[in-house]
N, C-alpha and C. Protein backbone atom coordinates (compact mmCIF):
# COMPACT_ATOMS: atom_id res chain seq x y z
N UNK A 1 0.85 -1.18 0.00
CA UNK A 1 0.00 0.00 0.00
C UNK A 1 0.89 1.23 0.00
N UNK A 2 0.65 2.05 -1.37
CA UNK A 2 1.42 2.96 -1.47
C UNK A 2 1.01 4.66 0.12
N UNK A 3 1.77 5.56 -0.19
CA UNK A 3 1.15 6.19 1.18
C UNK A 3 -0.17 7.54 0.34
N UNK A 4 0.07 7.84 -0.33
CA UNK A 4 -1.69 8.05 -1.02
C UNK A 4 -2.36 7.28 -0.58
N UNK A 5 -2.54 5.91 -0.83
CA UNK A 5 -3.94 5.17 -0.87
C UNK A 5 -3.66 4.86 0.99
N UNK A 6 -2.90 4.88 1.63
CA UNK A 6 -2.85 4.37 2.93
C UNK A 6 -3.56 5.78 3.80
N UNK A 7 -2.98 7.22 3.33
CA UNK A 7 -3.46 8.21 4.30
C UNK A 7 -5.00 8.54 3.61
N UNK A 8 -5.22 8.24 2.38
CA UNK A 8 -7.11 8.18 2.36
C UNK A 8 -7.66 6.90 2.88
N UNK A 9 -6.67 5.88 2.85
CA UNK A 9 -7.88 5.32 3.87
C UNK A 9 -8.09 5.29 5.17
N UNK A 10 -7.08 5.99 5.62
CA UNK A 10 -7.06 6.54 7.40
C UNK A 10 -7.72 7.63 7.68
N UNK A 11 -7.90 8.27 6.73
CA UNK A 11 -8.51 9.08 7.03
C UNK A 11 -10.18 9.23 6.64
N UNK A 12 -10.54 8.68 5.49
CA UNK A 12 -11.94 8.77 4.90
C UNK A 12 -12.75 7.26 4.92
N UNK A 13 -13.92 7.11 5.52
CA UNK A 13 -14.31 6.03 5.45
C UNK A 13 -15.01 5.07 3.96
N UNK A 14 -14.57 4.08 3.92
CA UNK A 14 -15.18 3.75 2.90
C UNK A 14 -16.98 3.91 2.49
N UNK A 15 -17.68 4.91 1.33
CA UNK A 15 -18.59 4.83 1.53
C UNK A 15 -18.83 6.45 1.40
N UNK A 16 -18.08 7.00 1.63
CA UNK A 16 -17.56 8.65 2.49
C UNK A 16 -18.90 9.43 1.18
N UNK A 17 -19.20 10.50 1.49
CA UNK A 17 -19.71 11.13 0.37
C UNK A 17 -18.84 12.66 0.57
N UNK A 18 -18.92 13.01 -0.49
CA UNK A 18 -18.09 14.51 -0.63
C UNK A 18 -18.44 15.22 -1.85
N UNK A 19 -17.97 16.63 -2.09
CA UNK A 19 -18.38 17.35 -3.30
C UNK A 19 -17.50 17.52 -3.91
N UNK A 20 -17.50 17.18 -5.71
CA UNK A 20 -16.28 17.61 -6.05
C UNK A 20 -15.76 18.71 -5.70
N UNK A 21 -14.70 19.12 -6.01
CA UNK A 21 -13.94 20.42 -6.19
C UNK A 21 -13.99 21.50 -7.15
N UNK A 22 -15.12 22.26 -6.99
CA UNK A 22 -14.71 23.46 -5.90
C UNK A 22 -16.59 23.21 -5.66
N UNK A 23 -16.78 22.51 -5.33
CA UNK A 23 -18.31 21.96 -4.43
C UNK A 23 -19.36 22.13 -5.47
N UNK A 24 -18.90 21.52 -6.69
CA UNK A 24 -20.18 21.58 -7.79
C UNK A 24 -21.05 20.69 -7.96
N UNK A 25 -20.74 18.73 -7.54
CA UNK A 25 -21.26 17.60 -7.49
C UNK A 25 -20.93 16.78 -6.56
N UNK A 26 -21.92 16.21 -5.95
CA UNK A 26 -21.64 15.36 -4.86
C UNK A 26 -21.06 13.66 -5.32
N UNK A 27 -21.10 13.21 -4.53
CA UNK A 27 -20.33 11.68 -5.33
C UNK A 27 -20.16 11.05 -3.93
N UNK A 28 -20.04 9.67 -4.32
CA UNK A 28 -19.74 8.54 -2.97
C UNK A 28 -18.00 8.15 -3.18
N UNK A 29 -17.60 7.74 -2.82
CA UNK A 29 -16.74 7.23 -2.92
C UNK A 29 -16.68 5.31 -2.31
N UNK A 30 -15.63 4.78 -2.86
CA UNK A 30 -15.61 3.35 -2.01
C UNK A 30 -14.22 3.00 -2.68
N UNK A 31 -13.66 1.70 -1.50
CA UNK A 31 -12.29 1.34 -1.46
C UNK A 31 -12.47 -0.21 -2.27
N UNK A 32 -11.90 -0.31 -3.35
CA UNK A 32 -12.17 -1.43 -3.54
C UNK A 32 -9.97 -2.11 -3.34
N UNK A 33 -9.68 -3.26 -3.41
CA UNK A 33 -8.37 -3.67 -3.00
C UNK A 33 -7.37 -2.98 -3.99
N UNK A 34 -7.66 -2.96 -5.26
CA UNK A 34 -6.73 -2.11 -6.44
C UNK A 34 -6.95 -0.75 -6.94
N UNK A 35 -8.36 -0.47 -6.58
CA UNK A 35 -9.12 0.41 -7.24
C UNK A 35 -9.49 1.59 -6.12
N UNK A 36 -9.35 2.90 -5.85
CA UNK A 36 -10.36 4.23 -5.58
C UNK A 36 -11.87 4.18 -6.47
N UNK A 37 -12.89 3.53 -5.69
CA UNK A 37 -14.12 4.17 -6.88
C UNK A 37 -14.84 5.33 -6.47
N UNK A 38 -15.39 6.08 -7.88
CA UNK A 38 -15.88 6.78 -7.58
C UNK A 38 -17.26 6.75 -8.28
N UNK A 39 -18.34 6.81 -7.49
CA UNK A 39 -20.01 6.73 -7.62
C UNK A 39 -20.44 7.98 -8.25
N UNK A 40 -20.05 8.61 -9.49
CA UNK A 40 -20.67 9.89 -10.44
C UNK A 40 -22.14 9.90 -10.45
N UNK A 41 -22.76 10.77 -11.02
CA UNK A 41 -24.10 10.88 -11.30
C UNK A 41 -25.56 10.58 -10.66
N UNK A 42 -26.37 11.02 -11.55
CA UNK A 42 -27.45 10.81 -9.68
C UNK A 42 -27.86 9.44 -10.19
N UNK A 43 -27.42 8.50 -11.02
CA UNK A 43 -27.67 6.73 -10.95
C UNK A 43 -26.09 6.52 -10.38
N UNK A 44 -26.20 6.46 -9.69
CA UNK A 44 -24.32 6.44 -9.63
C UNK A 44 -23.48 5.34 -10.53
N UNK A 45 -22.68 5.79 -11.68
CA UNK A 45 -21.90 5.22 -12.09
C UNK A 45 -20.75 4.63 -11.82
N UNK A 46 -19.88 3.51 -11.40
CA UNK A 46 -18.60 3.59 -10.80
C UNK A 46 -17.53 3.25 -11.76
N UNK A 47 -16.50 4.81 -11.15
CA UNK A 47 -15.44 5.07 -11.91
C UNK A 47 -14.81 4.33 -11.16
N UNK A 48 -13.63 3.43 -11.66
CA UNK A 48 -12.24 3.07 -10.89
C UNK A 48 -11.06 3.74 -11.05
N UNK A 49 -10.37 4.07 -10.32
CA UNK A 49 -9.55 4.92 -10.88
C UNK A 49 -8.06 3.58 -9.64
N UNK A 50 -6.69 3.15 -10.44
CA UNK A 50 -6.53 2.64 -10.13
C UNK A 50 -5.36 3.19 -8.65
N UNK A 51 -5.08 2.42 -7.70
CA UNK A 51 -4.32 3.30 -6.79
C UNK A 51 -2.65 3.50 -7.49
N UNK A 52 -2.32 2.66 -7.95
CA UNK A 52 -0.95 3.35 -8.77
C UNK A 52 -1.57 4.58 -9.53
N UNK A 53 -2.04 4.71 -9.89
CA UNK A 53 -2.35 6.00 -10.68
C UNK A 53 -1.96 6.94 -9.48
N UNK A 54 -3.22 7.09 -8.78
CA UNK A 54 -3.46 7.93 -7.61
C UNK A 54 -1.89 8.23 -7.29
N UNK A 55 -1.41 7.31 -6.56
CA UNK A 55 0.16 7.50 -6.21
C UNK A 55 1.19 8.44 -6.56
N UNK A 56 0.50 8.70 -8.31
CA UNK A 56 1.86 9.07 -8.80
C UNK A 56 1.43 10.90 -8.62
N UNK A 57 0.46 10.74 -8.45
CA UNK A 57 0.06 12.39 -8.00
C UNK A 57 0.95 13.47 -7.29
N UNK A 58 1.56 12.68 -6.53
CA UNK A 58 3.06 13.91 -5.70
C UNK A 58 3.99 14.01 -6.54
N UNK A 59 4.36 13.29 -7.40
CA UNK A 59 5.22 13.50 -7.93
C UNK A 59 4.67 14.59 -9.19
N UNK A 60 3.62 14.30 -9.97
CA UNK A 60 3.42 15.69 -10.59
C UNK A 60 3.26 17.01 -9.95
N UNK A 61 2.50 16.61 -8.66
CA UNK A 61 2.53 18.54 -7.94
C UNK A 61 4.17 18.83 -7.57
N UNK A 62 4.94 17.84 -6.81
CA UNK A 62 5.97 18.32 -6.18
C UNK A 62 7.02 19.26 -7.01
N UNK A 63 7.25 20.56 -6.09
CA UNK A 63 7.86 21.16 -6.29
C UNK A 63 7.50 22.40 -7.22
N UNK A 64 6.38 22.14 -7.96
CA UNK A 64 5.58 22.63 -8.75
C UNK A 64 4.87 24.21 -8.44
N UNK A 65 4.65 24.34 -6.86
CA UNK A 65 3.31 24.85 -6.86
C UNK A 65 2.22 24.59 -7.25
N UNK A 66 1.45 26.00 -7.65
CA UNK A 66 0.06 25.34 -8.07
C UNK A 66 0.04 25.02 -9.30
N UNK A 67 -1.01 24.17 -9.58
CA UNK A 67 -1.18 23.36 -10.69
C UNK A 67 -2.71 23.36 -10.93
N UNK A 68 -3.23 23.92 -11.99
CA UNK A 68 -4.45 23.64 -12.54
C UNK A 68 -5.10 22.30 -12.40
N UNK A 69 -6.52 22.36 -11.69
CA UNK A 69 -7.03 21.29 -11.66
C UNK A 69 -7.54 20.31 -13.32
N UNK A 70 -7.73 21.97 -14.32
CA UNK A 70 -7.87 21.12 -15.45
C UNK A 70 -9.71 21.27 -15.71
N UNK A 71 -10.03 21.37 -16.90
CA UNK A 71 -11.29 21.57 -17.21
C UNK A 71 -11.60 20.34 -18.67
N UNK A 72 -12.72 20.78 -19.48
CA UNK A 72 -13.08 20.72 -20.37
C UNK A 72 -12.18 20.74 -21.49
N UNK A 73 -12.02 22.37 -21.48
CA UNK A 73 -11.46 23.32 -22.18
C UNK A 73 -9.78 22.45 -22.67
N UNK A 74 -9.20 21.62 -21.67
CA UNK A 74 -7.59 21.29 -21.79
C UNK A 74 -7.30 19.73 -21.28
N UNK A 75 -8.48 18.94 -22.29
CA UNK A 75 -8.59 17.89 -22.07
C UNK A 75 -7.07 17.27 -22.33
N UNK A 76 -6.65 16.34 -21.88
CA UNK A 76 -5.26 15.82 -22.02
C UNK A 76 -3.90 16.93 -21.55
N UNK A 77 -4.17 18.03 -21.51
CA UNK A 77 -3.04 19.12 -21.09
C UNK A 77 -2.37 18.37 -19.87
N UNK A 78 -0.85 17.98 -20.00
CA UNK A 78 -0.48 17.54 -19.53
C UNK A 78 0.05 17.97 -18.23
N UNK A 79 0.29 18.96 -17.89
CA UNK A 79 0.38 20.05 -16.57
C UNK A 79 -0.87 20.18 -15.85
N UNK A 80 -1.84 19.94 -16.00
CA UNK A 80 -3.20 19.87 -15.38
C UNK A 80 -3.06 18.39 -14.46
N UNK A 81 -3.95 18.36 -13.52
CA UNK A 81 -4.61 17.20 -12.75
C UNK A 81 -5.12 16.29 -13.71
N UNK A 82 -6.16 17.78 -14.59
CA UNK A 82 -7.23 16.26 -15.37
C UNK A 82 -6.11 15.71 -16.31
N UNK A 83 -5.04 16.25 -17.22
CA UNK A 83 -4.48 15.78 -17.77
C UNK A 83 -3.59 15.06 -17.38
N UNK A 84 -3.14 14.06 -16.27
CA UNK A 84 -2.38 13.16 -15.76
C UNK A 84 -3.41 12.39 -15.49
N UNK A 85 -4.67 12.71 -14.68
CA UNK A 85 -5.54 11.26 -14.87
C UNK A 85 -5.99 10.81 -15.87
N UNK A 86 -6.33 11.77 -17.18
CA UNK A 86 -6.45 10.88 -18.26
C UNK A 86 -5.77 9.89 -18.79
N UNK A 87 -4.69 9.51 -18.05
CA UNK A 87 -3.69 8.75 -18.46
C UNK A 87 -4.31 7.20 -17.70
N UNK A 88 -5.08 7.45 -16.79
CA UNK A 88 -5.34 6.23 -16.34
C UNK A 88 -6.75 6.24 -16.46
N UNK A 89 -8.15 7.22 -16.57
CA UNK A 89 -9.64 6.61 -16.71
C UNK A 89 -9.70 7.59 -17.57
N UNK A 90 -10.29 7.78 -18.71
CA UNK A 90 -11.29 8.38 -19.73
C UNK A 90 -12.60 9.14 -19.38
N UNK A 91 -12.31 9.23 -18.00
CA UNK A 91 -13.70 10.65 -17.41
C UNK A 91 -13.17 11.61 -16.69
N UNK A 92 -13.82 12.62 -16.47
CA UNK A 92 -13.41 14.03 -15.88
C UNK A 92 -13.22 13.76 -14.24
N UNK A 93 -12.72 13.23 -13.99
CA UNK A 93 -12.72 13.12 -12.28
C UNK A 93 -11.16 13.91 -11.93
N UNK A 94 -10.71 14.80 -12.22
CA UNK A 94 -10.01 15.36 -11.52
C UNK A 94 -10.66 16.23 -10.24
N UNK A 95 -11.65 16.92 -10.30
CA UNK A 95 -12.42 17.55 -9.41
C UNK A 95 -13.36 16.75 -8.41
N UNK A 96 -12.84 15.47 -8.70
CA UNK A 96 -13.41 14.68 -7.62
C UNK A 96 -12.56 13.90 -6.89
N UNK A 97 -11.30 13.48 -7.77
CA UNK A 97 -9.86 13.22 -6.87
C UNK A 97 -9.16 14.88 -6.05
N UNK A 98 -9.37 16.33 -6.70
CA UNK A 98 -9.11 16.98 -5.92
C UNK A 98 -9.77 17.06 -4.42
N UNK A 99 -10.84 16.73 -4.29
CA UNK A 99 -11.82 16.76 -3.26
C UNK A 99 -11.16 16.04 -2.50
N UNK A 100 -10.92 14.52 -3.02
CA UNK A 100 -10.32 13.86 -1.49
C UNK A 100 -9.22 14.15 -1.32
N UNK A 101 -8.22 14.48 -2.54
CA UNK A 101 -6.77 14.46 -1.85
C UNK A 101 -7.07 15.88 -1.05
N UNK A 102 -7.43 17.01 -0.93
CA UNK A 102 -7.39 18.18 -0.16
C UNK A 102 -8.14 17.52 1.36
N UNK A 103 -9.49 16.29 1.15
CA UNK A 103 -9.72 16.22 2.76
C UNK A 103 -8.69 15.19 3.43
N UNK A 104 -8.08 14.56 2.41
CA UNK A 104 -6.96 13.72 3.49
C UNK A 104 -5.69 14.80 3.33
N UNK A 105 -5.73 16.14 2.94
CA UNK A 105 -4.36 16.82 3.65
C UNK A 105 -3.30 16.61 2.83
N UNK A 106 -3.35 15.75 1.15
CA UNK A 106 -2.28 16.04 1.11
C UNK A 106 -2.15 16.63 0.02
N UNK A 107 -3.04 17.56 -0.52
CA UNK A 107 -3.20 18.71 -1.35
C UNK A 107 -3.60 19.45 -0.66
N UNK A 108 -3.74 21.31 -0.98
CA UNK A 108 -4.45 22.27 -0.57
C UNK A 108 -5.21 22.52 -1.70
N UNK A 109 -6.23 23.26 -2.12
CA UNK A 109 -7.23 23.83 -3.25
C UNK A 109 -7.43 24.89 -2.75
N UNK A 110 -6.90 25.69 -4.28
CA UNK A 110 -7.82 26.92 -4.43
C UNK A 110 -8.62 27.25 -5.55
N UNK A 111 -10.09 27.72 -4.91
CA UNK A 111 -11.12 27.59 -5.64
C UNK A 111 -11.03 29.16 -6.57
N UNK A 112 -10.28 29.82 -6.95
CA UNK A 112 -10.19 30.72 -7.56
C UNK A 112 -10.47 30.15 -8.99
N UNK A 113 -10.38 31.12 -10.25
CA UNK A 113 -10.44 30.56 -11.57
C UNK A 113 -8.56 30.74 -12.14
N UNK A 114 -8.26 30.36 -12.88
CA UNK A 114 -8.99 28.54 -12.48
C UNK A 114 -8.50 27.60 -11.38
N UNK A 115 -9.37 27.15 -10.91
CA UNK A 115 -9.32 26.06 -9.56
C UNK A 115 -7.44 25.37 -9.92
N UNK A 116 -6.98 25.20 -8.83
CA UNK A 116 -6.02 24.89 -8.59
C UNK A 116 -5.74 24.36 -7.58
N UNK A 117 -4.55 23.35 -7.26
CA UNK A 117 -4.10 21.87 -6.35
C UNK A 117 -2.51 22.27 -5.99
N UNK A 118 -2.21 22.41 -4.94
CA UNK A 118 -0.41 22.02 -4.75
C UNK A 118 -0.41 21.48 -3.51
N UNK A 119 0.72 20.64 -3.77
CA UNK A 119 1.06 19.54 -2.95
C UNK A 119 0.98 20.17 -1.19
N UNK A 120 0.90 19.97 -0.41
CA UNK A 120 1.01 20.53 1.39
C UNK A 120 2.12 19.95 1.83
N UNK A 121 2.88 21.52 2.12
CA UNK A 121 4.22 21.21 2.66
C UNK A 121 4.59 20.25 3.29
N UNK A 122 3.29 19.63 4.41
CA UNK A 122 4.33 19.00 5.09
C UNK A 122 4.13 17.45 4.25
N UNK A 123 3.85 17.35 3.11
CA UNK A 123 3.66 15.80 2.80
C UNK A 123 5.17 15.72 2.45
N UNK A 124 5.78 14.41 3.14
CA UNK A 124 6.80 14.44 2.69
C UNK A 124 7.18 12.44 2.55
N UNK A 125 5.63 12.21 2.10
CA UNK A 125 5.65 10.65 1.87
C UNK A 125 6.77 10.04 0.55
């Protein structure tokens, strides 16, 4: 268990509900053994998004500052959030992986335009 997937699951219960980022859609979340899912839409759909993916997330913010969470507009842009998870699921869930990594602490968000993610000093996993 990499320490992404170890400090969300110490910290968020499986099941957890939250709003994406910057509080536009709500969503469930659940832990499956390989997988972060995420429950989209009001039938809830489940995204998997895999935890190596997740993982590699410090290493794109670090050192960086802020970093665009990523829209529509810059699908695949590789300096974005959404454009590093497109590398692992084919849906817009950056604004719903920003959500948890900011409540387990190891992102900050700012909801300014455009919404933006950098790593929190003290992560030093």
């Amino acid at each position: 268990m990499g320490p992404v997937e170890s400090r969300t699951r110490s910290v968020l219960a499986d099941g957890a509900k939250l709003f994406s980022f910057p509080g536009m859609a709500s969503f469930t979340m659940q832990y499956e053994q390989e997988y972060l899912v995420l429950l989209l839409g009001e039938k809830p759909y489940p995204t998997r998004l895999k935890w190596s993916c997740l993982e590699g997330i410090p290493d794109l913010l670090g050192g960086r500052g802020w970093v665009k969470i990523g829209a529509v507009k810059n699908i695949g842009e590789p300096d974005t959030l959404h454009g590093y998870l497109t590398k692992c699921v084919k849906r817009m869930t950056a604004g719903y992986v920003a959500a948890i990594l900011q409540k387990t602490g190891i992102v900050q968000a700012s909801p300014g335009r455009p919404a933006q993610v950098r790593l929190n000093d003290d992560w030093d996993q």
